[in-house]
Protein backbone atom coordinates (compact mmCIF):
# COMPACT_ATOMS: atom_id res chain seq x y z
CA UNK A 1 0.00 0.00 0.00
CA UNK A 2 1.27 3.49 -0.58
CA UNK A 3 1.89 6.14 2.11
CA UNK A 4 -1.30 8.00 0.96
CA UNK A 5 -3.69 5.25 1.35
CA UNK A 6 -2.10 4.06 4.98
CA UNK A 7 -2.76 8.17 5.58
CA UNK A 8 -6.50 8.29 4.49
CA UNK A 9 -6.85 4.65 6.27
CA UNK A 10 -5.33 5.81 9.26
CA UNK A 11 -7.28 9.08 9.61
CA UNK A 12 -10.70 7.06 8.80
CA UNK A 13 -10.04 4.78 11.80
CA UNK A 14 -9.23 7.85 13.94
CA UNK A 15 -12.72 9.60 12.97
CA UNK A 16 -14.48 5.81 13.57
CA UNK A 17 -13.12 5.41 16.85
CA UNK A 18 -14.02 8.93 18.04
CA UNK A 19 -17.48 7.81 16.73
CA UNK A 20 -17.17 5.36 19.13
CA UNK A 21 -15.95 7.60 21.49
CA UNK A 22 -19.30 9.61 21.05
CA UNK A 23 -21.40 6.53 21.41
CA UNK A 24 -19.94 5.18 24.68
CA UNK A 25 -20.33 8.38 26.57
CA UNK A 26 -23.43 8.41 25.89
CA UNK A 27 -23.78 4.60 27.64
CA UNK A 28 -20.92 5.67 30.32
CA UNK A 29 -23.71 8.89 31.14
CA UNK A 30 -26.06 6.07 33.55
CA UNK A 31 -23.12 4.20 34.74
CA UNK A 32 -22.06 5.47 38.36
CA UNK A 33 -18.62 5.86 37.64
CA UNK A 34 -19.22 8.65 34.97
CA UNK A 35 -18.90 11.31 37.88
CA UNK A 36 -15.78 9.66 39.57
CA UNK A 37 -14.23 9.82 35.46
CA UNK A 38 -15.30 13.51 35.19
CA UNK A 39 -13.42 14.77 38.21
CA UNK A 40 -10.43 12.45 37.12
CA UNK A 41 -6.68 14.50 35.97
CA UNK A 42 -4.01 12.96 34.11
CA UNK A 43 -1.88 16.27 34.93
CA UNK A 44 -2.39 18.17 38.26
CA UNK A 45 -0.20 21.06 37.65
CA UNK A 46 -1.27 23.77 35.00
CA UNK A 47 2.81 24.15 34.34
CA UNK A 48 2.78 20.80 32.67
CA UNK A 49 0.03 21.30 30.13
CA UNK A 50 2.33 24.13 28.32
CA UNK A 51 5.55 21.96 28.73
CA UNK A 52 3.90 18.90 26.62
CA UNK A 53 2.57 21.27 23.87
CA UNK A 54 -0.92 21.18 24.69
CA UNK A 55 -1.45 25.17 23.91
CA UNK A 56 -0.80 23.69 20.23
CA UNK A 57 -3.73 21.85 19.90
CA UNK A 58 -5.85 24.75 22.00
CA UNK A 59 -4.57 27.12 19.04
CA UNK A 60 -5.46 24.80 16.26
CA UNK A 61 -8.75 24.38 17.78
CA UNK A 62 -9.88 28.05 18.14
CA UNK A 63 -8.12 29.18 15.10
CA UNK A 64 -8.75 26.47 12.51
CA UNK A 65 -12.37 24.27 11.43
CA UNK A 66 -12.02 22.19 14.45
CA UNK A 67 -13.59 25.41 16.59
CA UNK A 68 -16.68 24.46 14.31
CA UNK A 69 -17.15 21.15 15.55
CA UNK A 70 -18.51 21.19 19.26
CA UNK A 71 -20.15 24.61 19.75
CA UNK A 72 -21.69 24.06 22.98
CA UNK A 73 -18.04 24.37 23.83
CA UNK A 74 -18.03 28.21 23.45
CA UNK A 75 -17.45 30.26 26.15
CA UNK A 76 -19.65 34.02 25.66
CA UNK A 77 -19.60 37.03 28.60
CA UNK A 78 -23.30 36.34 29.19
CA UNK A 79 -22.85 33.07 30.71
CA UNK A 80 -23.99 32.40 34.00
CA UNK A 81 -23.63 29.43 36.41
CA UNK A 82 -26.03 27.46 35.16
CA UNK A 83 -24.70 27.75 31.83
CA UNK A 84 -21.12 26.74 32.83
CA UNK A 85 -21.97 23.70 34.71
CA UNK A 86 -23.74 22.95 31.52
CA UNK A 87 -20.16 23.52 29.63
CA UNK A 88 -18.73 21.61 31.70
CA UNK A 89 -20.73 18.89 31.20
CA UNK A 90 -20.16 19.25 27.82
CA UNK A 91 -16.59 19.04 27.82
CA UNK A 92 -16.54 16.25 30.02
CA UNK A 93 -18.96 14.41 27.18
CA UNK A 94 -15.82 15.50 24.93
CA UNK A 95 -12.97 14.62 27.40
CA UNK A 96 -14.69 11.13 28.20
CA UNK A 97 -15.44 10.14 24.50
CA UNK A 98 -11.43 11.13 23.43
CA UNK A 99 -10.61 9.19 25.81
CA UNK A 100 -12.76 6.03 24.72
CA UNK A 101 -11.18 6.40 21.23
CA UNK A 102 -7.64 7.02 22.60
CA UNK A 103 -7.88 3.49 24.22
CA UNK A 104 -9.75 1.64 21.44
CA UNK A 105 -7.38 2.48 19.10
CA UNK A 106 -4.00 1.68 21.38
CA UNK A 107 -5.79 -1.49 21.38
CA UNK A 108 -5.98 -1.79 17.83
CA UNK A 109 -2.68 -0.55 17.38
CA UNK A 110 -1.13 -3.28 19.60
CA UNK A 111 -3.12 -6.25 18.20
CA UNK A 112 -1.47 -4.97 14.45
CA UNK A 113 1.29 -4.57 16.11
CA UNK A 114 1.32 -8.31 17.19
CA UNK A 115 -0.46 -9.53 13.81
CA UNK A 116 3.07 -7.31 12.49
CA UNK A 117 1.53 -5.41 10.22
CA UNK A 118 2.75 -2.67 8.50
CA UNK A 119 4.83 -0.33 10.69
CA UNK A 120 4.14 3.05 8.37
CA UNK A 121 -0.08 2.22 9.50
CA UNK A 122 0.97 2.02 12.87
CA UNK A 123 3.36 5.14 13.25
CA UNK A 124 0.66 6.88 11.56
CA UNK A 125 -2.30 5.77 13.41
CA UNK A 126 -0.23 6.30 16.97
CA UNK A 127 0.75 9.80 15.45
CA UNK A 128 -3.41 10.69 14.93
CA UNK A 129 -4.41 8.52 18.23
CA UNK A 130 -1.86 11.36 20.18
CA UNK A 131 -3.02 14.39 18.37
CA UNK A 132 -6.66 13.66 17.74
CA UNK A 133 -7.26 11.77 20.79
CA UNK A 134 -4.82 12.28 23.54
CA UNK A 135 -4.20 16.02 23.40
CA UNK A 136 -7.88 16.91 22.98
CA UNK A 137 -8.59 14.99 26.09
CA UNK A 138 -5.58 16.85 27.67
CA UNK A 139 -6.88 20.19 26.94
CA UNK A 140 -10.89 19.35 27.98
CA UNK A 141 -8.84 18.65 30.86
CA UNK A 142 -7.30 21.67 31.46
CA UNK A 143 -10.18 23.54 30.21
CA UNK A 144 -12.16 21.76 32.28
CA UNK A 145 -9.79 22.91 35.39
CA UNK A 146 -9.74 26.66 34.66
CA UNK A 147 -13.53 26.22 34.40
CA UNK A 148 -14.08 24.89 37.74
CA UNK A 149 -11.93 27.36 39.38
CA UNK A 150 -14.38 30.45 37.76
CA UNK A 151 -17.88 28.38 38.96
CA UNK A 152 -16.09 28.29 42.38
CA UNK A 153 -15.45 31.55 42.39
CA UNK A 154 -19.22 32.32 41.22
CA UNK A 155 -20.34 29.93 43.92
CA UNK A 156 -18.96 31.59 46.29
CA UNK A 157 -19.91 34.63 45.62
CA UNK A 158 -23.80 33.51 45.36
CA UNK A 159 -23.26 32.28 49.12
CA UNK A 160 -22.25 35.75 50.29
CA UNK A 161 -25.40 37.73 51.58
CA UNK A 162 -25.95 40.97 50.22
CA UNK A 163 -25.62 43.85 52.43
């Protein structure tokens, strides 16, 4: 196979397993461990995000198409509490289903791997798994961090009587 087809091969089982990825939140949403999984970090310190390059994939997303793709995710100055629990929701939907296709397609990758298939379909697909899969989840993550922080902040300012 040439380079070009193990490219638009590759990038069709990235876009099938986030479909996936989509379809098991959706299950994971009744299961009791979908709270536990939307309070769960990879990376505790905000430092680290920057380090690994994850202000990359933030740019690409609200500069390129991608910001076109999930527009629930869209931060305006009207919003109030209500509306950012409801984004965060939403990016924990996101964060969960990257996730779900970041681990069905490692496991794809390591049963080619063991059927030793072609190593050009693997470096690609691990290359699109990373930056499709893993760093989206990364920055939900983050996002996701920053965001709590703010509805604390609101929270606590809704607690303090008026006087």
């Amino acid at each position: 196979m040439s380079i070009l087809t193990y490219i638009f091969l590759s990038i069709s089982i990235t876009f099938s397993f986030m479909v996936v990825g989509g379809l098991a939140v959706e299950a994971l949403k009744k299961s009791p461990d979908y709270v536990r999984l939307s309070n769960f970090r990879f990376i505790k310190n905000d430092r680290t995000y920057d380090l690994i390059g994850v202000w990359l994939i933030k740019w690409a997303v609200s500069k390129t198409f991608w910001r076109h793709f999930n527009k629930k995710l869209t931060l305006s100055s009207g919003t109030d509490l209500a509306g950012l629990k409801a984004m965060r929701m939403e990016m924990t939907n996101a964060e969960i289903g990257h996730l779900v296709g970041l681990i069905a397609q490692t496991l794809l990758v390591l049963v080619l791997f063991i059927l030793d298939q072609s190593s050009t379909l693997i470096a690609i697909l691990i290359f699109l798994n990373i930056i499709l899969n893993l760093y989206p989840a990364l920055l939900q993550q983050q996002n996701k961090a920053r965001l709590d922080r703010l509805i604390a902040v609101l929270e606590s300012r809704s607690r303090v009587p008026n006087c």
